[in-house]
Protein backbone atom coordinates (compact mmCIF):
# COMPACT_ATOMS: atom_id res chain seq x y z
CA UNK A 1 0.36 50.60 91.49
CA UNK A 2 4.34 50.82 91.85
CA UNK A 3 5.18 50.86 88.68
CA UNK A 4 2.14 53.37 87.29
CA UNK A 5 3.34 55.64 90.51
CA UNK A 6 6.92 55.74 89.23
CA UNK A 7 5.91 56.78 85.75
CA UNK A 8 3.77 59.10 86.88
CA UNK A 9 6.26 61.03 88.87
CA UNK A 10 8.95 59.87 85.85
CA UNK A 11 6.37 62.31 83.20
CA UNK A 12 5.73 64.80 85.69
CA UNK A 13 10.40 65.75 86.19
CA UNK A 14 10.82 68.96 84.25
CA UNK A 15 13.04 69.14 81.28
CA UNK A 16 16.43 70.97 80.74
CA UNK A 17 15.66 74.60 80.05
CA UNK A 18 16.59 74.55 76.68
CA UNK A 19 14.64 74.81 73.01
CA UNK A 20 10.51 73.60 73.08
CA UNK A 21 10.93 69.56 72.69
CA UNK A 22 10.59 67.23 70.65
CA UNK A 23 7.14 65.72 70.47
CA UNK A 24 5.41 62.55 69.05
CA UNK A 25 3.18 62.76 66.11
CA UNK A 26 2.54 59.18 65.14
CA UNK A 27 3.80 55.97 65.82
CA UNK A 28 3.73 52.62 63.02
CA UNK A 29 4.45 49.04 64.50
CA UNK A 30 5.74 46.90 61.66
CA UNK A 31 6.70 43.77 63.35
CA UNK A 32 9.28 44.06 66.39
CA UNK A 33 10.02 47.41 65.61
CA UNK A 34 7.93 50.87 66.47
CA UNK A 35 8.55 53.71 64.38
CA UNK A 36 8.07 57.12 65.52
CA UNK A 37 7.44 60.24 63.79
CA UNK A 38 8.24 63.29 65.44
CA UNK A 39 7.83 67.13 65.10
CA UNK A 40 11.55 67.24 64.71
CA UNK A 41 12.92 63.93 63.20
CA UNK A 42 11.97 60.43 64.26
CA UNK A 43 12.93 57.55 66.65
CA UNK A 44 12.55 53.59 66.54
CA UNK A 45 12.58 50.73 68.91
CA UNK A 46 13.22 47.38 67.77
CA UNK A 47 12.45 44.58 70.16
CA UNK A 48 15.35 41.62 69.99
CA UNK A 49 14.43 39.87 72.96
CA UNK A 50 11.77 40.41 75.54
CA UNK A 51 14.65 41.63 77.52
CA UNK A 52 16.86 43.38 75.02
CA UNK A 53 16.35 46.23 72.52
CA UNK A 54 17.13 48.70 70.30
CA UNK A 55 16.62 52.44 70.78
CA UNK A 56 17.57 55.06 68.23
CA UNK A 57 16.45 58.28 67.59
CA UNK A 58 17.81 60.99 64.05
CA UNK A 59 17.24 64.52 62.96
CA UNK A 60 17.65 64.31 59.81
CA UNK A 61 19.50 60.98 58.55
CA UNK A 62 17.28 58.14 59.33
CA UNK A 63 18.67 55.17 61.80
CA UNK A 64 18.90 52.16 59.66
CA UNK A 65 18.07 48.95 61.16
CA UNK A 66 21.01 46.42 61.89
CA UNK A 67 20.99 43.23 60.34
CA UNK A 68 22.17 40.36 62.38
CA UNK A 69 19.68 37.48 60.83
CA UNK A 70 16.25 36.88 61.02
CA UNK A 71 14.88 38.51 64.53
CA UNK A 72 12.29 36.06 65.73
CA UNK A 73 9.08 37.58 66.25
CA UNK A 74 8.65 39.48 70.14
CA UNK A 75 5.30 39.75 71.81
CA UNK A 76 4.78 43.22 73.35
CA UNK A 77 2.16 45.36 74.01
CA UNK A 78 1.45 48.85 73.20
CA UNK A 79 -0.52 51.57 75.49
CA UNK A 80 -1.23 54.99 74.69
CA UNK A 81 -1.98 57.97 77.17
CA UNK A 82 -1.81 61.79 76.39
CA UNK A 83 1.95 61.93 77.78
CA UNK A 84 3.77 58.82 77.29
CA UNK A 85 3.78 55.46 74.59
CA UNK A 86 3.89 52.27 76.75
CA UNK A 87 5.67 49.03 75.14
CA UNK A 88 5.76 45.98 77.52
CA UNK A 89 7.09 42.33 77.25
CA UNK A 90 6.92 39.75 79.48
CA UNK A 91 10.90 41.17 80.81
CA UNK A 92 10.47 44.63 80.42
CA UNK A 93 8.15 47.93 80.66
CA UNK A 94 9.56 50.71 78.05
CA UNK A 95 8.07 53.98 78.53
CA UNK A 96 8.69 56.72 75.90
CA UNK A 97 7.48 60.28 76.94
CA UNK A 98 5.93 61.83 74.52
CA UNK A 99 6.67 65.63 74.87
CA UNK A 100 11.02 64.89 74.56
CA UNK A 101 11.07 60.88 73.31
CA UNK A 102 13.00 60.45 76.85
CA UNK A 103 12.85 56.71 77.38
CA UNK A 104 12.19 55.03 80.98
CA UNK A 105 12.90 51.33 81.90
CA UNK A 106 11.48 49.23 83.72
CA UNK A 107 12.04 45.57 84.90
CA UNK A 108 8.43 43.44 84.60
CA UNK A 109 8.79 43.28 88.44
CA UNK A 110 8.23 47.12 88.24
CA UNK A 111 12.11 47.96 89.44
CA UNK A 112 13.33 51.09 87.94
CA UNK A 113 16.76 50.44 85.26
CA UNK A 114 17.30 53.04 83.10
CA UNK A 115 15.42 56.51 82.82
CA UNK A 116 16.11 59.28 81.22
CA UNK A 117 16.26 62.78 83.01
CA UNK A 118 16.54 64.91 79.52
CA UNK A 119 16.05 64.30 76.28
CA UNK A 120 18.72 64.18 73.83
CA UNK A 121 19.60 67.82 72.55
CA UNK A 122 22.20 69.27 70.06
CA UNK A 123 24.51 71.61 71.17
CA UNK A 124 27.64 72.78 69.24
CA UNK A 125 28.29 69.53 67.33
CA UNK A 126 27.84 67.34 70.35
CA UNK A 127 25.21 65.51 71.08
CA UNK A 128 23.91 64.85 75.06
CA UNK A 129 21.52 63.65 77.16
CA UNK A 130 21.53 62.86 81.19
CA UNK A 131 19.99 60.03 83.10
CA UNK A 132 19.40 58.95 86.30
CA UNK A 133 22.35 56.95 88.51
CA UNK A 134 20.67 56.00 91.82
CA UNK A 135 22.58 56.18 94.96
CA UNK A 136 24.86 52.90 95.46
CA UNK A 137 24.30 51.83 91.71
CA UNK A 138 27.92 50.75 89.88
CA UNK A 139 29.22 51.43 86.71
CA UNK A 140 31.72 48.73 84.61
CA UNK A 141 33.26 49.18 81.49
CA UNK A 142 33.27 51.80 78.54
CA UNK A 143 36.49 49.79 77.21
CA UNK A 144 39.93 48.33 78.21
CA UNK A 145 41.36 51.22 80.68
CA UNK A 146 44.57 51.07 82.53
CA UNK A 147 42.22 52.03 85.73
CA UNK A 148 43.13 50.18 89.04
CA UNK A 149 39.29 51.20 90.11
CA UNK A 150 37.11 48.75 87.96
CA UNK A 151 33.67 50.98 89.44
CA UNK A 152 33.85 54.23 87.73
CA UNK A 153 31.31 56.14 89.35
CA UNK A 154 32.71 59.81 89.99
CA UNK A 155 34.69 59.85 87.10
CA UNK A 156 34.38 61.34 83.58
CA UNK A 157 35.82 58.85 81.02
CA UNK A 158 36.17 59.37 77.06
CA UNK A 159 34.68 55.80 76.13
CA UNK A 160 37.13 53.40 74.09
CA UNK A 161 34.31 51.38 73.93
CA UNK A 162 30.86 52.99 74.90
CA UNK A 163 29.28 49.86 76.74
CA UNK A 164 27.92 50.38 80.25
CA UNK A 165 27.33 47.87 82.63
CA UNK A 166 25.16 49.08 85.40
CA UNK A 167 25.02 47.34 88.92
CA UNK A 168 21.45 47.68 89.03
CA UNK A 169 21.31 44.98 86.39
CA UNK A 170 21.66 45.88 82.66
CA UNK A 171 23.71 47.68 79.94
CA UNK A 172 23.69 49.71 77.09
CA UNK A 173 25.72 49.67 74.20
CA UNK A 174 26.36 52.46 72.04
CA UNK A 175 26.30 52.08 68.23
CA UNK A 176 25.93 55.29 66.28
CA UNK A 177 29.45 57.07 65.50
CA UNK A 178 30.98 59.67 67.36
CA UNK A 179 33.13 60.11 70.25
CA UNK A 180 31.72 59.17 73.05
CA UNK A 181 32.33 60.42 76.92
CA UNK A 182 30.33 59.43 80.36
CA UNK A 183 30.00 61.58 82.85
CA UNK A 184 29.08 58.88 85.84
CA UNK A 185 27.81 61.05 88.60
CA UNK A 186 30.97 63.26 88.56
CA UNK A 187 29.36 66.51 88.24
CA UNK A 188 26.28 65.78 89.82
CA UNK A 189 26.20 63.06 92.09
CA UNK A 190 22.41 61.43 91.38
CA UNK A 191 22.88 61.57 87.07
CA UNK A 192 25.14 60.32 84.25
CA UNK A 193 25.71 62.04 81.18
CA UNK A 194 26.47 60.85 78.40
CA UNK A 195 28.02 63.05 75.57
CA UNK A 196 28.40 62.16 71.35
CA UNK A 197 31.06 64.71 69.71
CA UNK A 198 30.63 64.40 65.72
CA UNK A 199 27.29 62.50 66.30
CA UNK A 200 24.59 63.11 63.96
CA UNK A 201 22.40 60.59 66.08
CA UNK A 202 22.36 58.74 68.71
CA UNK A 203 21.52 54.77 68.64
CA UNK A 204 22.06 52.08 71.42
CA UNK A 205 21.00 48.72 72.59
CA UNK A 206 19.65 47.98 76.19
CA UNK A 207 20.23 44.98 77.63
CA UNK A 208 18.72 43.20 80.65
CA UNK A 209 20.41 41.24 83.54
CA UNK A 210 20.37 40.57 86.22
CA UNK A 211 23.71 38.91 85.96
CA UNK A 212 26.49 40.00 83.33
CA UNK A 213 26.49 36.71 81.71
CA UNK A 214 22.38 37.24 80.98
CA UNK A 215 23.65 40.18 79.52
CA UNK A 216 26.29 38.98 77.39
CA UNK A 217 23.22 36.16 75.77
CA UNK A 218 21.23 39.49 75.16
CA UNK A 219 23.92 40.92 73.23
CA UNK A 220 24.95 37.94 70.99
CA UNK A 221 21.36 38.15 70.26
CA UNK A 222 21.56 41.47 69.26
CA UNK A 223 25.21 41.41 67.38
CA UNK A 224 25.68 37.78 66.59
CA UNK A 225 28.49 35.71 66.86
CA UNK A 226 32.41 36.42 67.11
CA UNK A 227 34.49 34.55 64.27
CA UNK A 228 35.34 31.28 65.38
CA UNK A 229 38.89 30.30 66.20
CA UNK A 230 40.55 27.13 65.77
CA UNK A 231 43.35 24.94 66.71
CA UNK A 232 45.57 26.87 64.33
CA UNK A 233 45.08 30.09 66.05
CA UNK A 234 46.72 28.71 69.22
CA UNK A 235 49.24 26.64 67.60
CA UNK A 236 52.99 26.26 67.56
CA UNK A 237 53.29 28.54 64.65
CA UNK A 238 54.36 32.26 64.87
CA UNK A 239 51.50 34.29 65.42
CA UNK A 240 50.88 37.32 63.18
CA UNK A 241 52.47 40.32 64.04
CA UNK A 242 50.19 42.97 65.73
CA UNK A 243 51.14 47.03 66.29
CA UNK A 244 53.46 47.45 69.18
CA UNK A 245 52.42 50.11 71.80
CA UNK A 246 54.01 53.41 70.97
CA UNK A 247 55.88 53.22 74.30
CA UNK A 248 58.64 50.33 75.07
CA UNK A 249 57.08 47.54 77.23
CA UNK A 250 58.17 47.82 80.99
CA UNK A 251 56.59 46.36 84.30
CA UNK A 252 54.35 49.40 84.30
CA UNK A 253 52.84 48.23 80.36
CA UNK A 254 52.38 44.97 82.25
CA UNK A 255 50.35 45.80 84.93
CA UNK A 256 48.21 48.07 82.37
CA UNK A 257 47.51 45.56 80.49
CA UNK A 258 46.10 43.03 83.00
CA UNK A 259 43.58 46.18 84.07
CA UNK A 260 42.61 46.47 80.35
CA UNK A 261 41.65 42.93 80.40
CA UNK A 262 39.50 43.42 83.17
CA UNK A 263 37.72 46.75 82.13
CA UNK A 264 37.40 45.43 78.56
CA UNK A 265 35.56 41.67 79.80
CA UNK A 266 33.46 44.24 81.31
CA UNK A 267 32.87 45.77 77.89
CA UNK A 268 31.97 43.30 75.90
CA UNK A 269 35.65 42.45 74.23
CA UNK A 270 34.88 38.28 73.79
CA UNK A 271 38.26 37.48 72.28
CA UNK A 272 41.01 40.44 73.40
CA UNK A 273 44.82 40.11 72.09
CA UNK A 274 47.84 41.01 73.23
CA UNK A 275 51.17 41.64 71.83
CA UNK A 276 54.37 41.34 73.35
CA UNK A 277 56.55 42.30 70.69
CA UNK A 278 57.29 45.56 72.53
CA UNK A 279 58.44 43.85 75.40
CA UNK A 280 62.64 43.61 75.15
CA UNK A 281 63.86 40.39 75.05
CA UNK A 282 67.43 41.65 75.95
CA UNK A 283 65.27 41.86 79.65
CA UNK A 284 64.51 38.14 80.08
CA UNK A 285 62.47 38.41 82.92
CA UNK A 286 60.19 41.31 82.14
CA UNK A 287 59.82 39.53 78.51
CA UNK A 288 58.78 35.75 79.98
CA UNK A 289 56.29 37.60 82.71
CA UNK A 290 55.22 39.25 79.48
CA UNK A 291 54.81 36.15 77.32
CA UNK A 292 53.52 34.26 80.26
CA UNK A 293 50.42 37.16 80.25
CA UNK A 294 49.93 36.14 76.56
CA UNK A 295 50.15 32.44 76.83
CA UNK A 296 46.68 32.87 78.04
CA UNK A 297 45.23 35.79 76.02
CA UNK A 298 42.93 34.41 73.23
CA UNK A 299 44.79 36.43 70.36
CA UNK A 300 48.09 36.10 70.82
CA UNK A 301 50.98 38.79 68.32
CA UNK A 302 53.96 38.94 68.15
CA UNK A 303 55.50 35.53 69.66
CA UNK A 304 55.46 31.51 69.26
CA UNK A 305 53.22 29.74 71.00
CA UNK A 306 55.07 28.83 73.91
CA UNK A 307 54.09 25.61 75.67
CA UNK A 308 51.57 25.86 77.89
CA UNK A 309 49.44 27.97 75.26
CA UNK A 310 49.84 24.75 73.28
CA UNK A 311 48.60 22.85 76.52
CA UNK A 312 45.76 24.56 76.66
CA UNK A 313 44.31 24.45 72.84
CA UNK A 314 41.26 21.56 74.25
CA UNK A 315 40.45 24.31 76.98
CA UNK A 316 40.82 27.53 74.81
CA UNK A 317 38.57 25.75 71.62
CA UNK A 318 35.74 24.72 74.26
CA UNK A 319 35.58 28.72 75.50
CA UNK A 320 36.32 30.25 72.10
CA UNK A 321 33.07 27.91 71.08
CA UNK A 322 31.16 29.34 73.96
CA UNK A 323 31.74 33.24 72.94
CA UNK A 324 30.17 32.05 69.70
CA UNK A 325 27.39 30.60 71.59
CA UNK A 326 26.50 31.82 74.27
CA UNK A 327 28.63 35.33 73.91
CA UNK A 328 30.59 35.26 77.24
CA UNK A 329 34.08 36.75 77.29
CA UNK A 330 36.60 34.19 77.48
CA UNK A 331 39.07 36.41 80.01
CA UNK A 332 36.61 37.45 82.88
CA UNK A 333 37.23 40.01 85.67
CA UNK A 334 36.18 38.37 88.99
CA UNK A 335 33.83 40.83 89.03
CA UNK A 336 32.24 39.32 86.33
CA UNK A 337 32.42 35.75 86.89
CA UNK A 338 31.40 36.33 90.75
CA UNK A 339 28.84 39.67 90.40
CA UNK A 340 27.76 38.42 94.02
CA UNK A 341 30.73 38.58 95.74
CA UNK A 342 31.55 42.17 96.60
CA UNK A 343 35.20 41.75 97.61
CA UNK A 344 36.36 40.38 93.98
CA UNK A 345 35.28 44.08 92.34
CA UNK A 346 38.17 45.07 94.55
CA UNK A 347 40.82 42.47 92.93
CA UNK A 348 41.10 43.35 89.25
CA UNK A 349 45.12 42.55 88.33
CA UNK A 350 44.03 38.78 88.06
CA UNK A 351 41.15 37.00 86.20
CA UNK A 352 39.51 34.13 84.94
CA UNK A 353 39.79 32.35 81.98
CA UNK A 354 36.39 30.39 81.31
CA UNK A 355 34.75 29.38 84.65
CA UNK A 356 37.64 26.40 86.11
CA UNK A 357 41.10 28.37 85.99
CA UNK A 358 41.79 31.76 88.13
CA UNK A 359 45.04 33.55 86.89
CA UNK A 360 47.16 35.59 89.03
CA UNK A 361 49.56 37.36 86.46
CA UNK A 362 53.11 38.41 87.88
CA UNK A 363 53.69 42.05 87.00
CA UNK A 364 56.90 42.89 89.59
CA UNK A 365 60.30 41.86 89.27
CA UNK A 366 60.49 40.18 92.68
CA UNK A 367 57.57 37.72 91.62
CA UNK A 368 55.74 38.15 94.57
CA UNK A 369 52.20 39.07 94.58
CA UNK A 370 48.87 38.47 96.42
CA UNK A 371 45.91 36.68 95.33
CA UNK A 372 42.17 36.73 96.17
CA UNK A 373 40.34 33.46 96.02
CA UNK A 374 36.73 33.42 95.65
CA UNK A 375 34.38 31.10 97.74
CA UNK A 376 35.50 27.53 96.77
CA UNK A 377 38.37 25.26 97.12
CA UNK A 378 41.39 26.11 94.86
CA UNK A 379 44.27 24.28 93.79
CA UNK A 380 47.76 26.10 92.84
CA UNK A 381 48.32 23.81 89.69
CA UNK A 382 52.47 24.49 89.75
CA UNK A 383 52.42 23.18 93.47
CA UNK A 384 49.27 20.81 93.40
CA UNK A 385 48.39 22.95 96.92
CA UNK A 386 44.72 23.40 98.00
CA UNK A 387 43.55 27.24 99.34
CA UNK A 388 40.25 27.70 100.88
CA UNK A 389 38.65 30.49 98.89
CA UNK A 390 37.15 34.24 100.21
CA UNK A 391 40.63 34.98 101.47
CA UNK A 392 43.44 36.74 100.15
CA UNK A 393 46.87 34.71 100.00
CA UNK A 394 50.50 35.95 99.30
CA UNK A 395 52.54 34.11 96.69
CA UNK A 396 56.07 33.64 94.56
CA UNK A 397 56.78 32.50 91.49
CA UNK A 398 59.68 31.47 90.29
CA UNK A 399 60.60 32.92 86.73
CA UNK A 400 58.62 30.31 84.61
CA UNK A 401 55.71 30.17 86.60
CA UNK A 402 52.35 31.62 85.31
CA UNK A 403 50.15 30.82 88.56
CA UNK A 404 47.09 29.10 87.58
CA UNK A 405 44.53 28.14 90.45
CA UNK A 406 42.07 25.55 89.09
CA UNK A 407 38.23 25.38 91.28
CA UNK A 408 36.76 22.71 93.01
CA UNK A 409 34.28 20.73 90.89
CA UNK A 410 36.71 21.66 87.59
CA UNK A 411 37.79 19.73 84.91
CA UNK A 412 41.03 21.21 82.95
CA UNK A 413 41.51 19.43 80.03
CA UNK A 414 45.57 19.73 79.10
CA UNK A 415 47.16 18.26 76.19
CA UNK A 416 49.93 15.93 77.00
CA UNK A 417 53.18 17.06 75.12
CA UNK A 418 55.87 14.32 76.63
CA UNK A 419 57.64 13.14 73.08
CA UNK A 420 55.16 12.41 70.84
CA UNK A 421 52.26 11.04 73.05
CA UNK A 422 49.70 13.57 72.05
CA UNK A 423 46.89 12.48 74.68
CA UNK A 424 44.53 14.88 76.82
CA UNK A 425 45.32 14.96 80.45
CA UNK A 426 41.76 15.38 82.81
CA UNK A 427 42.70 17.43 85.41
CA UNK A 428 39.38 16.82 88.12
CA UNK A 429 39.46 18.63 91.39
CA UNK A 430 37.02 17.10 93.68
CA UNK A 431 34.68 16.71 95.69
CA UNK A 432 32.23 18.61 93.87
CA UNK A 433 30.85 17.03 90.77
CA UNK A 434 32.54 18.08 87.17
CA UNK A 435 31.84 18.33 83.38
CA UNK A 436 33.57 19.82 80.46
CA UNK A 437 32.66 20.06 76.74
CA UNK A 438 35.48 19.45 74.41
CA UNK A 439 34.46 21.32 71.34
CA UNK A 440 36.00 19.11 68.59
CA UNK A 441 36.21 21.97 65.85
CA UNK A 442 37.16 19.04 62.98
CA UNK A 443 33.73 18.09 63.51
CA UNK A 444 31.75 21.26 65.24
CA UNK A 445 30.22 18.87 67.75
CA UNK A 446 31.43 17.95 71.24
CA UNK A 447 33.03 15.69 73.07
CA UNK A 448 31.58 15.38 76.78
CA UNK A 449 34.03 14.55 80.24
CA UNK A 450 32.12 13.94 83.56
CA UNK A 451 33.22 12.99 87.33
CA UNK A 452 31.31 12.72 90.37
CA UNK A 453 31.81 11.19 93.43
CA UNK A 454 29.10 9.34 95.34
CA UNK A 455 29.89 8.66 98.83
CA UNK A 456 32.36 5.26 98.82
CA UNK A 457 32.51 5.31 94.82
CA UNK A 458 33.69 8.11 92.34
CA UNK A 459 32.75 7.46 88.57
CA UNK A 460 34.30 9.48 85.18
CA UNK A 461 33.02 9.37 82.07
CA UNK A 462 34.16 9.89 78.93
CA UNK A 463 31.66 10.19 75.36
CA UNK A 464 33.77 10.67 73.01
CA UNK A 465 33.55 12.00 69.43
CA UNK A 466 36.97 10.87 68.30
CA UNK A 467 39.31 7.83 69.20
CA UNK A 468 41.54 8.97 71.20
CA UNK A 469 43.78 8.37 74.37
CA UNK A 470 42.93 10.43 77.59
CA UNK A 471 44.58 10.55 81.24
CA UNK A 472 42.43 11.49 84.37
CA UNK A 473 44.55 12.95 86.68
CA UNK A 474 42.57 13.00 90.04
CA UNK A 475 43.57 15.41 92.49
CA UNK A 476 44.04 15.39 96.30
CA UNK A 477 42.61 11.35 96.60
CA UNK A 478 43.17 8.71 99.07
CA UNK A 479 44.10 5.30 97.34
CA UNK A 480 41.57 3.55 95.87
CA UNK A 481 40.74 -0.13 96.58
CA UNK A 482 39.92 -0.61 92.78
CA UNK A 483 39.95 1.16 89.39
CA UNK A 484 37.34 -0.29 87.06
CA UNK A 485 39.19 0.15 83.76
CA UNK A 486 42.56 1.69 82.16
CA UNK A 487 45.56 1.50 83.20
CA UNK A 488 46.01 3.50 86.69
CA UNK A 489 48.98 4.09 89.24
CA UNK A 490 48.58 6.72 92.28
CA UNK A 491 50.87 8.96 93.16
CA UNK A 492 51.21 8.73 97.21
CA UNK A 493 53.64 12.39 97.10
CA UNK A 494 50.56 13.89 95.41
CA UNK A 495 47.69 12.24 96.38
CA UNK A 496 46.89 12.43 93.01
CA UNK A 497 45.26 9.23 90.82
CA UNK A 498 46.02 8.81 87.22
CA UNK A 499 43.83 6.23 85.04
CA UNK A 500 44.79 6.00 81.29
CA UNK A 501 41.79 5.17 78.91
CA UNK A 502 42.12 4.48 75.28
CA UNK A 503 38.75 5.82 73.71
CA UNK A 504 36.87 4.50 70.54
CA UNK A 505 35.09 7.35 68.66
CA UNK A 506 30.98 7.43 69.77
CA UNK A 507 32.01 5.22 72.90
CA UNK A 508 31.13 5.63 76.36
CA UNK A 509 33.58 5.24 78.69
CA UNK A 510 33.22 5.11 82.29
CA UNK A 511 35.50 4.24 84.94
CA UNK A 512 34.54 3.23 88.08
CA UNK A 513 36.51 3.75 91.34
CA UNK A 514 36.00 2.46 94.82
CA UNK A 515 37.03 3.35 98.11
């Protein structure tokens, strides 16, 4: 009864005054998709998921379909009334109105998404169309933006990239050319409008939530997979020159470009790059706070790898892999990575890369800086100091210091670079249990790292693909009574255990410690 009353009062808002609408003739289903003939053009919805789609609607060029692969088959139903066509999964309710084609969404729990107030009209080589924006609903991303405000309700922003994250749990991503601008409740404070200038039609993809990362899964789905990266592409090489900005680099650039990381993770950009070679390297320490900002960027221009990049080729390969698979961005605005906590929309000049390490970028000449720490325990890596989390803390860096805070429950794989040992370090932060997937990209399959601990006993494991030498390195842990295998020392300065294991390829190696 909800959801029928909300469509009911949907059909019965009045149009824009504007020329007689568009109105359904016919409608064909030919697999996922439903085409629809109308008095003035046509439309067609493509089911990709239950809880994703395709929308797009021409006047007189017809929408081709994309190809991304096969589409396995979607089961939906289809209802028909005198005002409206009714397409239904077991995620979503779609409701196209037949006098206008405006499109209504609606979660299979009968919560309102996305509705169209308008339909789409033409008006002096633009295209437009409004739609609803609730009161208290949040908007994320149209593209990397130099904005210190990562919610931008209330403003009116010329999309870089037109993909809109919606608190209220899905986005929509905007395919047809044109330029694109969102008006997010600026002009009128309960509607969005969204505006195509040099847009013959308009096409998009809706995808459901709740969560950004469900989102992201719709969309590699819909788009398929990023290129895959590999070893080389974080190696000790020089990496290929990009564009430099038009401006000279400066600590102003710097901070910019840590808030266009975190607008564009909100925007779908899986792999970003950064360049540095407009950074002056006759100004030492704006160029190493530079370099240090692109020692963790996936696509790195302009620069060597410098050392820690190199460190990190295990940890970069396993997330690289999962933006192939599972389509997550491998820099993530808290925001993203912690959608349920409200204060980390407020802290977007640091970020996560994958789900174990927080960075906290230095962007001021003073190195100085604060840092918010979501729920958890967090260790500073450079100072092996814990921080309780949901609190902001003040720090300094000295000049080579990238701060890295790693989570409880995290394994951080590092490569070992002392002379020519070339072994992977496991950095575990307990007491939460751990795994990590090393993606071994010589053999696209995995290697698998584990650690729990289990009251008097802890136990790591180790399945590896290839023979090779690994180092846990366990943090903040009283001395053991007894180490099971390897060859282990502890560190009573650190309270840190290390247990060297030499690793056949397809063995399983655990180690066993006691307390």
């Amino acid at each position: 009864m909800r959801l029928l009353a909300c469509l009911a009062l949907w059909a019965a808002l009045p149009l824009a005054p504007a020329e007689a609408p568009a109105w359904l003739v016919s409608h064909t289903r030919s697999g996922n998709r439903i085409e629809l003939r109308l008095n003035d053009g046509g439309a067609e919805l493509e089911w990709i998921t239950s809880g994703c789609f395709r929308f797009g609607r021409w006047w007189d060029a017809r929408v081709s379909p994309v190809q991304a692969g096969d589409r396995e088959a979607v089961e939906f139903e289809v209802k028909e009334t005198a005002g409206s066509l009714t397409l239904s999964t077991e995620s979503l309710v779609v409701d196209l109105n037949k006098p206008g084609m405006r499109v209504r969404v609606v979660s299979a729990e009968g919560v309102p998404l996305m509705t169209d107030l308008t339909e789409i009209r033409r008006d002096g080589g633009e295209l437009w169309w409004e739609r609803a924006a609730p009161p208290g609903t949040r908007y994320f991303g149209l593209g990397p933006r130099s904005d210190p405000n990562l919610n931008a309700r209330g403003q009116s922003i010329q999309a870089e990239k037109p993909f809109l994250l919606a608190s209220r749990g899905y986005a929509e991503e905007h395919i047809a050319p044109g330029t694109y601008t969102f008006d997010l409740a600026a002009r009128r404070p309960d509607r969005y409008r969204i505006g195509i200038r040099g847009g013959a039609r308009c096409e998009y993809y809706f995808y459901l939530g709740p969560t950004p990362k469900d989102i992201f899964e719709h969309r590699l789905e819909a788009l398929g997979p990023v290129r895959r990266l590999t070893a080389a592409d974080f190696g000790t090489g020089l990496m290929s020159p990009g564009v430099p900005t038009p401006q000279p680099g400066s600590w102003k650039t710097l901070y910019d470009s840590i808030l266009r990381l975190a607008h564009g993770s909100l925007s779908g950009c899986l792999l970003p790059s950064f360049d540095v070679a407009s950074y002056p390297p006759n100004e030492p320490l704006l160029f190493g706070r530079a370099l240090q900002l692109g020692t963790v960027i996936p696509q790195l221009r302009g620069s060597a790898a410098p050392p820690l990049r190199r460190a990190l080729i295990p940890y970069f390969l396993a997330y690289t892999e999962e933006a192939r698979e599972r389509g997550y961005p491998l820099i993530r605005s808290l925001a993203l990575q912690f959608p349920s906590d409200p204060e980390a929309a407020r802290h977007n000049d640091l970020f996560m890369l994958g789900d174990e390490l927080l960075v906290a970028p230095v962007y001021t000449p003073n190195g100085r800086r604060s840092v918010y720490l979501p729920q958890g325990i967090w260790t500073r890596l450079r100072s092996n100091q814990s921080h309780r989390g949901r609190q902001v803390i003040g720090i300094e860096a000295e000049a080579g210091e990238l701060p890295l805070f790693a989570r409880n429950g995290s394994i951080v794989p590092l490569v070992n670079q002392d002379g020519e040992d070339r072994r992977i370090d496991l950095h575990y932060f307990p007491k939460l249990a751990g795994e990590f997937f090393l993606f071994e990209s010589d053999l696209e399959d995995y290697s698998q790292v584990h650690a729990a601990p289990a009251g008097e006993y802890m136990r790591l494991e180790i399945e590896s693909k290839k023979a090779r030498e690994y180092e846990w390195v366990v943090h903040h842990l009283d001395r053991p009574q007894s180490v099971s295998r390897g060859e282990w020392r502890y560190d009573e300065a650190s309270r840190n255990l290390h247990v060297r294991c030499r690793v056949q390829a397809g063995e399983d190696y655990v180690v066993n410690i006691s307390f």
